[in-house]
PDB file of N, CA and C in Angstrom:
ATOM      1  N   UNK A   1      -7.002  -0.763   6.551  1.00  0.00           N
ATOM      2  CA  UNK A   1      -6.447  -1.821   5.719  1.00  0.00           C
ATOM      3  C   UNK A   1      -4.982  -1.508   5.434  1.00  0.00           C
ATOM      4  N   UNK A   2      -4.173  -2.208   5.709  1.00  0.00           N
ATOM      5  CA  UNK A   2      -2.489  -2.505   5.272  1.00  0.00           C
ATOM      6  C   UNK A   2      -2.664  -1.996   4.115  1.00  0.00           C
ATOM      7  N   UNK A   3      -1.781  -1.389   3.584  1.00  0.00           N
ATOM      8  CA  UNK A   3      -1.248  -1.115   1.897  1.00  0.00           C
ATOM      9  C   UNK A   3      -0.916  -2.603   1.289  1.00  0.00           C
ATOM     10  N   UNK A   4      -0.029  -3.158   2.114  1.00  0.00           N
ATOM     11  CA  UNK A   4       0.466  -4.417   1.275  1.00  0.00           C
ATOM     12  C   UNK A   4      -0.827  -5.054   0.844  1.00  0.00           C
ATOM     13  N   UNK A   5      -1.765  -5.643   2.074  1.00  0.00           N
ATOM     14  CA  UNK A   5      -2.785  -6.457   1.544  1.00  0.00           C
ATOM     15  C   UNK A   5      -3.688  -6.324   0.490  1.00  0.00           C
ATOM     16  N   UNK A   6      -4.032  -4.369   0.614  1.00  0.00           N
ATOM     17  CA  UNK A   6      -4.612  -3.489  -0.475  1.00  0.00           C
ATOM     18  C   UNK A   6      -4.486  -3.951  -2.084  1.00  0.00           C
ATOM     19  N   UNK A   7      -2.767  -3.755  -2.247  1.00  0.00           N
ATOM     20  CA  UNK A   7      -2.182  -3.756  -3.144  1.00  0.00           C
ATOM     21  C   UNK A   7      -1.874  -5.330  -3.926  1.00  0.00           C
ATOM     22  N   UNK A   8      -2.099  -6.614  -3.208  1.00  0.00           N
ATOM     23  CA  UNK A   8      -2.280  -7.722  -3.616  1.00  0.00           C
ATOM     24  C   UNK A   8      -3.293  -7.854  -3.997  1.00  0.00           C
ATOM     25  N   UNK A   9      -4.720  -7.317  -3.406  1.00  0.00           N
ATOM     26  CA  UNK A   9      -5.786  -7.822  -4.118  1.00  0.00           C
ATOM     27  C   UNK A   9      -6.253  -7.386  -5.337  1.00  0.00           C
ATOM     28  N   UNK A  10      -4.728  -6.626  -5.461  1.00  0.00           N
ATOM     29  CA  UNK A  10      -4.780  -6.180  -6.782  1.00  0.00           C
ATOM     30  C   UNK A  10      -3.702  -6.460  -7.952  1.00  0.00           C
ATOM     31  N   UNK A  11      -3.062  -7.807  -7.530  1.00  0.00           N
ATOM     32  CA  UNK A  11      -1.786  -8.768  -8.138  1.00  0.00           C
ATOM     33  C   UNK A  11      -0.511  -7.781  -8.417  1.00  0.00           C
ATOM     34  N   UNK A  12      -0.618  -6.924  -7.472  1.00  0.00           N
ATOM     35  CA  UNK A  12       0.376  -6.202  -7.241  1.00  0.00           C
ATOM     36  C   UNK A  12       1.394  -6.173  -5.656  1.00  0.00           C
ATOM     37  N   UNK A  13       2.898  -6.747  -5.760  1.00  0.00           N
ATOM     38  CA  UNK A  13       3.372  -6.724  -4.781  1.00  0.00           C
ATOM     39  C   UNK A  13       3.729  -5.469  -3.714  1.00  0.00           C
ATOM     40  N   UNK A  14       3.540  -5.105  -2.779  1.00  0.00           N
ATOM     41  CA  UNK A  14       4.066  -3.294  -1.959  1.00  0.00           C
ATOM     42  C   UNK A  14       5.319  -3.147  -2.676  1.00  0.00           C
ATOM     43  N   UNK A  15       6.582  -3.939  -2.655  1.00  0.00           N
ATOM     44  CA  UNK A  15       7.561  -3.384  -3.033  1.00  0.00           C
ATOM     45  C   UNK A  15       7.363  -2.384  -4.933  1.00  0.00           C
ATOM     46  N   UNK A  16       6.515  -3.289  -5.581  1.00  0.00           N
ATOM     47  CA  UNK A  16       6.404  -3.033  -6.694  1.00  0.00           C
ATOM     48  C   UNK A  16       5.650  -1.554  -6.889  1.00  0.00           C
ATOM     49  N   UNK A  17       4.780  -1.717  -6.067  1.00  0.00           N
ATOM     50  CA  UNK A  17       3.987  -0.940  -5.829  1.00  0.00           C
ATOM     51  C   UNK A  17       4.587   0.408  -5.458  1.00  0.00           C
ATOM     52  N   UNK A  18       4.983   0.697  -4.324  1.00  0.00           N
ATOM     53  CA  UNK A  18       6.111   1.454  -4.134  1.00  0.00           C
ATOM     54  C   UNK A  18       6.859   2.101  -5.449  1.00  0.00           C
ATOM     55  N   UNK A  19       7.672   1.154  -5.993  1.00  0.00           N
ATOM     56  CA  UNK A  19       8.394   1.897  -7.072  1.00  0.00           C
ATOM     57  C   UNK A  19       7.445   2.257  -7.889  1.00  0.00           C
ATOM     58  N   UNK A  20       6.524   1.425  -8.277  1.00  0.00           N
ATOM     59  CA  UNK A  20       5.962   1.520  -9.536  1.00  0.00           C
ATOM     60  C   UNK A  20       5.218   3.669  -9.298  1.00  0.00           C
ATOM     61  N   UNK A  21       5.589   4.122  -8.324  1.00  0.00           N
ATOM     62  CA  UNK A  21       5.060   5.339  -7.144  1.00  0.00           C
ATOM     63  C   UNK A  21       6.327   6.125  -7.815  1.00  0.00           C
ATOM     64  N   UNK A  22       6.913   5.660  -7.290  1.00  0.00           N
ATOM     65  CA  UNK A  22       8.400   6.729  -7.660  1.00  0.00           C
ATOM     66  C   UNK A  22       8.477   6.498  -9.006  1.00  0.00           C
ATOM     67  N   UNK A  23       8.695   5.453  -9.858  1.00  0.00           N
ATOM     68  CA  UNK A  23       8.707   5.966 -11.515  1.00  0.00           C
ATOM     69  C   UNK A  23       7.450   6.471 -12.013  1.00  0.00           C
ATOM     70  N   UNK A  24       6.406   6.623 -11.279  1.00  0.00           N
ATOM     71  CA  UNK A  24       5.415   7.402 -12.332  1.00  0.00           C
ATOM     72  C   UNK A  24       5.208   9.014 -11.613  1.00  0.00           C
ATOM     73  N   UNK A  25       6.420   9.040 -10.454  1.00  0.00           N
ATOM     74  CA  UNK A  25       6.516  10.434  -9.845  1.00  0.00           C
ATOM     75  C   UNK A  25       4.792  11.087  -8.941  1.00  0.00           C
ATOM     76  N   UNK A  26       4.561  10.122  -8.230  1.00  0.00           N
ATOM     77  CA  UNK A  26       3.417  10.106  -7.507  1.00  0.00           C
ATOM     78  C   UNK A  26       3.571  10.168  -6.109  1.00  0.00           C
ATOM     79  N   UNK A  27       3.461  11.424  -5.698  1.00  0.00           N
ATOM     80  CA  UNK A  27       4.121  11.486  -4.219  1.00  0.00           C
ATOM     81  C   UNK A  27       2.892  11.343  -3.077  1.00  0.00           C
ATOM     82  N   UNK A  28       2.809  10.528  -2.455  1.00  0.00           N
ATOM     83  CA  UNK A  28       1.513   9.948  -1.510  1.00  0.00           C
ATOM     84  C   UNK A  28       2.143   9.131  -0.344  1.00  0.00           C
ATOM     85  N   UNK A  29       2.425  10.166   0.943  1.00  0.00           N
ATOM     86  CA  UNK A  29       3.130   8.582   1.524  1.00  0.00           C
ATOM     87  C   UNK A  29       2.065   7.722   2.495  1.00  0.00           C
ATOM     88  N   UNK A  30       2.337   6.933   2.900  1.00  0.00           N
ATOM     89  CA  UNK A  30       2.185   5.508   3.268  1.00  0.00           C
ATOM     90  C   UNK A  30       0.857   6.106   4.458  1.00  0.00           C
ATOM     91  N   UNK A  31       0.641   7.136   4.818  1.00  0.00           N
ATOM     92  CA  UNK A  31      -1.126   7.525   5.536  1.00  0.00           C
ATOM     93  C   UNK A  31      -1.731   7.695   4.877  1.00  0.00           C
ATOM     94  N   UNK A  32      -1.641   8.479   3.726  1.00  0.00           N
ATOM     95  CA  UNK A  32      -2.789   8.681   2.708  1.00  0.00           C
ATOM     96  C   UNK A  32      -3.247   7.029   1.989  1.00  0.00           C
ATOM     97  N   UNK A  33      -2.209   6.723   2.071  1.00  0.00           N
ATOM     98  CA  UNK A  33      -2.471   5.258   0.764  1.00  0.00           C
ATOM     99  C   UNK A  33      -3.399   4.621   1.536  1.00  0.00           C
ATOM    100  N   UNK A  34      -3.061   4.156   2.880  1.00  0.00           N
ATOM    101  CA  UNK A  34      -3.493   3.672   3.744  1.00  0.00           C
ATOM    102  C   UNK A  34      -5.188   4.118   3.672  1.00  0.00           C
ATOM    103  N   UNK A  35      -5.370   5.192   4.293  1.00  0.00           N
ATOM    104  CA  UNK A  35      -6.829   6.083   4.180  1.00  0.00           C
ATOM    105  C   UNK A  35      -7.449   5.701   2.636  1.00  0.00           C
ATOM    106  N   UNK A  36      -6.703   6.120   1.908  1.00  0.00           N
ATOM    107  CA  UNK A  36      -7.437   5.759   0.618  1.00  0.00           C
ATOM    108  C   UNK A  36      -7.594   4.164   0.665  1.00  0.00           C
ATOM    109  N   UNK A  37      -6.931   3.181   0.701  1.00  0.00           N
ATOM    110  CA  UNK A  37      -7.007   2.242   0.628  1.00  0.00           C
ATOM    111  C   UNK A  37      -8.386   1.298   1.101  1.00  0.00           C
ATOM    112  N   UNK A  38      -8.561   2.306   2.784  1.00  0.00           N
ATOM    113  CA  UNK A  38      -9.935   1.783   3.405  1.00  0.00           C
ATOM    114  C   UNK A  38     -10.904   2.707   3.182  1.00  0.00           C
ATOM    115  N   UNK A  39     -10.918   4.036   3.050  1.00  0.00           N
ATOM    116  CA  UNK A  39     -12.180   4.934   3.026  1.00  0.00           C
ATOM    117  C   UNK A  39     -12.641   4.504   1.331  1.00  0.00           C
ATOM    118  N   UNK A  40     -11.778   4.479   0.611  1.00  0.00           N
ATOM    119  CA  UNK A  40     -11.705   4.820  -1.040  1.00  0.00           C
ATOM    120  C   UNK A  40     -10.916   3.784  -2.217  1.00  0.00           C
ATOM    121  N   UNK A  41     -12.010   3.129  -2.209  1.00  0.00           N
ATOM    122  CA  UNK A  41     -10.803   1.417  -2.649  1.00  0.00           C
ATOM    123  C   UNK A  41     -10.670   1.361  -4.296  1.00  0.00           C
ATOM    124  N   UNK A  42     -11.929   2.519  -4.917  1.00  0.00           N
ATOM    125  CA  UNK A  42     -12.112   2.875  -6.411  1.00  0.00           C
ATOM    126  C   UNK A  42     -10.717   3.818  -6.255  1.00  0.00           C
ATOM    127  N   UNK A  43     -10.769   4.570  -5.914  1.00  0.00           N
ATOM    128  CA  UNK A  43      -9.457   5.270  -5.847  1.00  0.00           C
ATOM    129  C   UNK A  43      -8.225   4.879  -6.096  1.00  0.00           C
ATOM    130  N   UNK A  44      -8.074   4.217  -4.528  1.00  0.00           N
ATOM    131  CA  UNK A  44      -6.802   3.446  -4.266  1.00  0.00           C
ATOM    132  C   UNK A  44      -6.608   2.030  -5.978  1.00  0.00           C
ATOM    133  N   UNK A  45      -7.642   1.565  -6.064  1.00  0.00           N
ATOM    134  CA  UNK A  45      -7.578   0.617  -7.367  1.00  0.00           C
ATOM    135  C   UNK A  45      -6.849   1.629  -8.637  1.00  0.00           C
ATOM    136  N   UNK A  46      -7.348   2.722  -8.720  1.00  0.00           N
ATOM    137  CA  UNK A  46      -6.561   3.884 -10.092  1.00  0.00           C
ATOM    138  C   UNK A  46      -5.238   3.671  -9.624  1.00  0.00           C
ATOM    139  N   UNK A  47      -4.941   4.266  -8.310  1.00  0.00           N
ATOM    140  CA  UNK A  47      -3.989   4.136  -8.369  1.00  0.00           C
ATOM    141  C   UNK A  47      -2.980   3.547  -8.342  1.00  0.00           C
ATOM    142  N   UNK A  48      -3.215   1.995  -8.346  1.00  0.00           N
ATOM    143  CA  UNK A  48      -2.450   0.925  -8.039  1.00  0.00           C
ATOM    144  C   UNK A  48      -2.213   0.640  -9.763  1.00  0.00           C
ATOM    145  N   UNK A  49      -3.209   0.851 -10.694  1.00  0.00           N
ATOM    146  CA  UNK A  49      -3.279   0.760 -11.901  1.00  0.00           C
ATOM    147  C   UNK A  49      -2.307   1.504 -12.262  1.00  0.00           C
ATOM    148  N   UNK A  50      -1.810   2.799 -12.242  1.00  0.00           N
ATOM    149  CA  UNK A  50      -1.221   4.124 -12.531  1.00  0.00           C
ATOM    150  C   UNK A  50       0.107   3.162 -12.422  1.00  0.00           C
ATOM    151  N   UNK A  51       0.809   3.037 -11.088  1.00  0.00           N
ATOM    152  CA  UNK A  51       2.073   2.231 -10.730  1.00  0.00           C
ATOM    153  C   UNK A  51       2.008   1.058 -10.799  1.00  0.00           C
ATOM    154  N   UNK A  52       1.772   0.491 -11.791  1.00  0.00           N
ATOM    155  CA  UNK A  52       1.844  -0.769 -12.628  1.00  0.00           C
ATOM    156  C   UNK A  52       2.239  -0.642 -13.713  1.00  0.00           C
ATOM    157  N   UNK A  53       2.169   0.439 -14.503  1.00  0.00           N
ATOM    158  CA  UNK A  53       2.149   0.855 -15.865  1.00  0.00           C
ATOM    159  C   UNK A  53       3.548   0.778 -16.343  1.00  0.00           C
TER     160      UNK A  53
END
């Protein structure tokens, strides 16, 4: 699963998403998110929560 699409179904845009990564100092790049995103979607959901904040 795409990050972007991941991250909408969670009313969150990638770009936002992204930063919302760097201001909460969360270093994960773009394979892991990915992996989490499809193996681990409870996961990937925390963390989309986390960089929203």
């Amino acid at each position: 699963m795409q990050i972007n699409a991941a991250t909408r179904e969670h009313g969150l845009s990638y770009s936002k998403f992204i930063d919302g990564l760097k201001k909460n100092k969360i270093d994960l790049d773009r394979k892991v998110l990915s992996d989490l995103a499809q193996s681990s979607p409870e996961s990937f959901k925390q963390i989309v929560e986390l960089a929203s904040k």
